[in-house]
Structure formats: structure tokens, C-alpha cells
C-alpha atoms as a PDB file:
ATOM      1  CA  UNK A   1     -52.786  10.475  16.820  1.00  0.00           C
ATOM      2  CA  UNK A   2     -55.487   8.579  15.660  1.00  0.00           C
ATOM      3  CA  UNK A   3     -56.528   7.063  12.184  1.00  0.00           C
ATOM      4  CA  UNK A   4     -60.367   7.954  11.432  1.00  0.00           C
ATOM      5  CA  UNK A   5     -60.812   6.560   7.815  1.00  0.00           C
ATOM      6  CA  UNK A   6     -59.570   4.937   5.065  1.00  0.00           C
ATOM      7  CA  UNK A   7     -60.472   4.536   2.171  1.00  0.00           C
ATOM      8  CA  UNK A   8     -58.467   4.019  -1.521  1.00  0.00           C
ATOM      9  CA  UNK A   9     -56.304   6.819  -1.793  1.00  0.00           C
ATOM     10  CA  UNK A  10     -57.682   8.705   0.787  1.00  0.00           C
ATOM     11  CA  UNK A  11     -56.901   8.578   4.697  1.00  0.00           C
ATOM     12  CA  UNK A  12     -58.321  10.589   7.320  1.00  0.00           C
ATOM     13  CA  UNK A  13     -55.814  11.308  10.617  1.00  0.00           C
ATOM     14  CA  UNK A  14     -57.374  13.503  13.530  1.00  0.00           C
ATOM     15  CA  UNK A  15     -59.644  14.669  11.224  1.00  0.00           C
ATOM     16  CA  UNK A  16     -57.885  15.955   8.719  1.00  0.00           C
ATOM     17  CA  UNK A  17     -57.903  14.025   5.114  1.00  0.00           C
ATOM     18  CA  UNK A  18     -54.686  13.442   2.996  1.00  0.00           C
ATOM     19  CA  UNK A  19     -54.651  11.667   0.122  1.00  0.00           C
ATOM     20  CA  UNK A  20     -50.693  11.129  -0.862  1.00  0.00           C
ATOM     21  CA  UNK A  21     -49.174   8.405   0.989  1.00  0.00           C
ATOM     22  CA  UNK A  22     -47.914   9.181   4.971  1.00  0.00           C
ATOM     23  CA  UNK A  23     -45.667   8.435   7.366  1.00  0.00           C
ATOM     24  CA  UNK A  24     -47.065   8.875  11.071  1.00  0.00           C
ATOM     25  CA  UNK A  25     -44.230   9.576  13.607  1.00  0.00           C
ATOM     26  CA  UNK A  26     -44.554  10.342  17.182  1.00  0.00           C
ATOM     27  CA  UNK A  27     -46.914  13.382  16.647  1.00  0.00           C
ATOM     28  CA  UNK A  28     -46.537  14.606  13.156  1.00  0.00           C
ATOM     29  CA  UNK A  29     -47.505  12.999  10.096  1.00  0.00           C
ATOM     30  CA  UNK A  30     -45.265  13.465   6.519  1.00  0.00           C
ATOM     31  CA  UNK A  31     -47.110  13.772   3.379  1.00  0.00           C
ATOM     32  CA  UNK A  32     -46.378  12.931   0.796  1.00  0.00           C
ATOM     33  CA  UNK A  33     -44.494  10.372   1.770  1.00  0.00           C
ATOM     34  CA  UNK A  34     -42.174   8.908  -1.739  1.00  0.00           C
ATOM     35  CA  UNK A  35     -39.969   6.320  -2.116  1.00  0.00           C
ATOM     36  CA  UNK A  36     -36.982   6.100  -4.492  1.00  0.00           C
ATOM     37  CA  UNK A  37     -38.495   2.986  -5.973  1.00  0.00           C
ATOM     38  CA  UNK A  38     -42.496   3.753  -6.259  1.00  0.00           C
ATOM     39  CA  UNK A  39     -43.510   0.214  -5.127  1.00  0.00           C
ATOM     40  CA  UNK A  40     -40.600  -0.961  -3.478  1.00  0.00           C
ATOM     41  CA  UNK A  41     -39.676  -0.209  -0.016  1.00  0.00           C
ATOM     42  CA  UNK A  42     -35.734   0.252   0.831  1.00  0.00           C
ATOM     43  CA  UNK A  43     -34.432   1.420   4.247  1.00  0.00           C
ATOM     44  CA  UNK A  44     -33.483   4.742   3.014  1.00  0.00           C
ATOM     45  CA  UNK A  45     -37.410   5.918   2.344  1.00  0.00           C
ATOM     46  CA  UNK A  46     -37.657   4.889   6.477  1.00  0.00           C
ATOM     47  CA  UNK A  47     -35.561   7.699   7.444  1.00  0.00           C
ATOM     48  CA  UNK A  48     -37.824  10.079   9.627  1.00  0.00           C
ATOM     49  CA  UNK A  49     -39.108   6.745  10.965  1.00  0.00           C
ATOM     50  CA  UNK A  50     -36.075   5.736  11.872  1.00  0.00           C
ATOM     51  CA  UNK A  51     -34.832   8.960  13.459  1.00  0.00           C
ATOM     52  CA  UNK A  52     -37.925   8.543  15.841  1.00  0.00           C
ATOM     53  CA  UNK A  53     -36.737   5.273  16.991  1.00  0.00           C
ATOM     54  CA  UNK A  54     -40.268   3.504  17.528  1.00  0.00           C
ATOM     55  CA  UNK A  55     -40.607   0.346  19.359  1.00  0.00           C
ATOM     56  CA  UNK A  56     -43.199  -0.711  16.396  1.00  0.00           C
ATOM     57  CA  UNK A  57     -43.444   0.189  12.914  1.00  0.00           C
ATOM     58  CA  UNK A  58     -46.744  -0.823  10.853  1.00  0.00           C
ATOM     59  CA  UNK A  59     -46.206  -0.889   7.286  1.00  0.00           C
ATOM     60  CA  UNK A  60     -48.886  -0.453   5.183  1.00  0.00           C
ATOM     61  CA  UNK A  61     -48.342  -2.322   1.883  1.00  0.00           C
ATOM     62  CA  UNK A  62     -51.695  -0.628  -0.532  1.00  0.00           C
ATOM     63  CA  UNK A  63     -55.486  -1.677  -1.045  1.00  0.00           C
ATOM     64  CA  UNK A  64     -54.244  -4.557  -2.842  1.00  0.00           C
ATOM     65  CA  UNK A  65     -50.634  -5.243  -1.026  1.00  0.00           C
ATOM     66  CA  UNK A  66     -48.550  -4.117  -4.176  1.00  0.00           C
ATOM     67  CA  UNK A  67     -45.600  -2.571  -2.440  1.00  0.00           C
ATOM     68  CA  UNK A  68     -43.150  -4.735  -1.845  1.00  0.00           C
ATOM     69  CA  UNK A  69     -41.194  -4.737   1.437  1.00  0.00           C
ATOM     70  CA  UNK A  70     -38.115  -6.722   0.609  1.00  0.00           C
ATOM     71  CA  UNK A  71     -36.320  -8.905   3.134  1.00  0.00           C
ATOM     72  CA  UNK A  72     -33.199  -6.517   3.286  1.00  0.00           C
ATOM     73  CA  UNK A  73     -35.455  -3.507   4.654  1.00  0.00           C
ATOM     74  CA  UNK A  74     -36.868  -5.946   7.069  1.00  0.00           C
ATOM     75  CA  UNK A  75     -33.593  -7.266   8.209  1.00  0.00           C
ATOM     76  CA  UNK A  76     -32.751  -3.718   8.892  1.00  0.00           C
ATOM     77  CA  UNK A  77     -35.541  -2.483  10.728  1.00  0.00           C
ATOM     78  CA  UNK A  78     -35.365  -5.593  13.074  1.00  0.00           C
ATOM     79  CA  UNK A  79     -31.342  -4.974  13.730  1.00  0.00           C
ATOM     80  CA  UNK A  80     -32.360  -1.564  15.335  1.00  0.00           C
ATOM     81  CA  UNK A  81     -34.473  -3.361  17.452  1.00  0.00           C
ATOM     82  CA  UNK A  82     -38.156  -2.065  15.489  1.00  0.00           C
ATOM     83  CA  UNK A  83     -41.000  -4.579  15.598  1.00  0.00           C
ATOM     84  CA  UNK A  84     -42.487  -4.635  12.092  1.00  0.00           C
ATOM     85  CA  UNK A  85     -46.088  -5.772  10.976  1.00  0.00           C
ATOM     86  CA  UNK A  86     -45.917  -5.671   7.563  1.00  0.00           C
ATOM     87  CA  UNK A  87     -50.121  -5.849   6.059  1.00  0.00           C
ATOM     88  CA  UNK A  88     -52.389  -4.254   3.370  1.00  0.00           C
ATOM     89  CA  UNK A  89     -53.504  -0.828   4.574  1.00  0.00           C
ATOM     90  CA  UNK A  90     -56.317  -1.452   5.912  1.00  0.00           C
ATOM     91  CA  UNK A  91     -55.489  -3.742   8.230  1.00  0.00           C
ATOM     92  CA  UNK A  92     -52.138  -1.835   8.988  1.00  0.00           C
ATOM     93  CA  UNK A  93     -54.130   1.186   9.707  1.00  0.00           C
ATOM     94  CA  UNK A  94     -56.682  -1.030  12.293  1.00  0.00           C
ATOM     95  CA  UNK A  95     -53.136  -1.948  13.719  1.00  0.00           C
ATOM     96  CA  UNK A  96     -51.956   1.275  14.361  1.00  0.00           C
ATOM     97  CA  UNK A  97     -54.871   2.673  16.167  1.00  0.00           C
ATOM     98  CA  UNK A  98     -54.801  -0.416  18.303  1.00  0.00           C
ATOM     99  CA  UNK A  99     -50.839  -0.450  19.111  1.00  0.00           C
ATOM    100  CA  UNK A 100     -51.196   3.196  19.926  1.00  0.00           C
ATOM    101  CA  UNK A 101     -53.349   2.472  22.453  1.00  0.00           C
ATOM    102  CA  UNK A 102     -51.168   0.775  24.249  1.00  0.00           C
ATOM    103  CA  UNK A 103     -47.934   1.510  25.576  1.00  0.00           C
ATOM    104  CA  UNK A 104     -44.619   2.046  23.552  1.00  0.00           C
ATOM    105  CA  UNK A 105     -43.666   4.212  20.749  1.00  0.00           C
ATOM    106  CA  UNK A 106     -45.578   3.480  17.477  1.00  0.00           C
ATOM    107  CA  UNK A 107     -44.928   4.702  14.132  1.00  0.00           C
ATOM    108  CA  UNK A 108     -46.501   4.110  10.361  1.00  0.00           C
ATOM    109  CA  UNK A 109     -45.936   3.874   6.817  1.00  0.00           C
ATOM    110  CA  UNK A 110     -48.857   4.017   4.917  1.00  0.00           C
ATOM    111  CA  UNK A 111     -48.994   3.166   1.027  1.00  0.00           C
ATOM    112  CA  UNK A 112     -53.166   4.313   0.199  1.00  0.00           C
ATOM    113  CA  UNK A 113     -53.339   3.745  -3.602  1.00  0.00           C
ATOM    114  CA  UNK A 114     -52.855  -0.033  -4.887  1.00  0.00           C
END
């Protein structure tokens, strides 16, 4: 899986374009992706991520970083062992391509609007 574009609101994965926000698991991507609080991450809205069990999640926070990751959903995601980058999304998605070149199970949640 590879990330070809981004762009506000708009992402382009293996060629195909989406333009809600995604999750990218081991080989399938979810979109839309929501979250119970729009802008706020919990644990909860991780839940096909976390059934994949990645070595490396790279959260992808908006254009302009607006979602907020709290420290609780951090804390959580580092007790089962997940490495967590935590960026805006267009540095999250440069991230992604580049951890999933190398070995080790990478996944992504991607915020594409603000």
C-alpha cells in the first residue's frame, strides 16, 4: 500500500482517490473513517487498528493539526506495545510511505480536512 497524493481533503492510495478521512491497515483501507468526537481522538475510534496489531501507527492530525490526540489514547496505544508518530497529515502520510518500506507492520490514521 502506498500513499500517492495528498492534498486538503483529498488523498490518493494505490491510485485510487478518497476524500473522507481513512484508516490504512495491513492491506485494506476504511473510509470513512469517524470518530465519536469529530476532532478528538479516543482509543475506541482505533479499533480496526488495533485489531491489526501494528508495530507502528502514524496518526495524521489534519492540514492544520486540529485533531487532538489526547494523552490517554497515547498512553493506550503505547501499553499494547504500538509505536505512535503523532504529525499533521502531510508529514504523517511522507511517514507512512517511508515506514512501509521497511520492515514491520505499519498502520495509519489519516484526518485530510483541517
Amino acid at each position: 500500500m502506498h500513499v500517492d497524493d495528498y492534498r486538503f481533503g483529498r488523498i490518493v492510495i494505490d491510485g485510487r482517490a478518497y476524500t473522507r478521512d481513512v484508516l490504512l491497515l495491513e492491506a485494506s483501507v476504511q473510509s470513512p473513517w469517524w470518530r465519536r468526537e469529530g476532532h478528538c481522538l479516543a482509543i475506541e475510534d482505533l479499533e480496526p487498528v488495533l485489531a491489526m496489531k501494528p508495530q507502528r501507527l502514524v496518526i495524521g492530525t489534519g492540514a492544520m493539526g486540529r485533531m487532538h490526540v489526547p494523552p490517554e489514547t497515547l498512553a493506550a496505544l503505547q501499553a499494547q506495545g504500538i509505536e505512535c508518530s503523532v504529525t499533521r497529515t502531510a508529514q504523517a502520510v511522507e511517514l507512512f510511505n517511508r515506514w512501509r518500506m521497511e520492515a514491520g507492520r505499519t498502520a495509519a490514521a489519516l484526518h485530510l480536512t483541517c
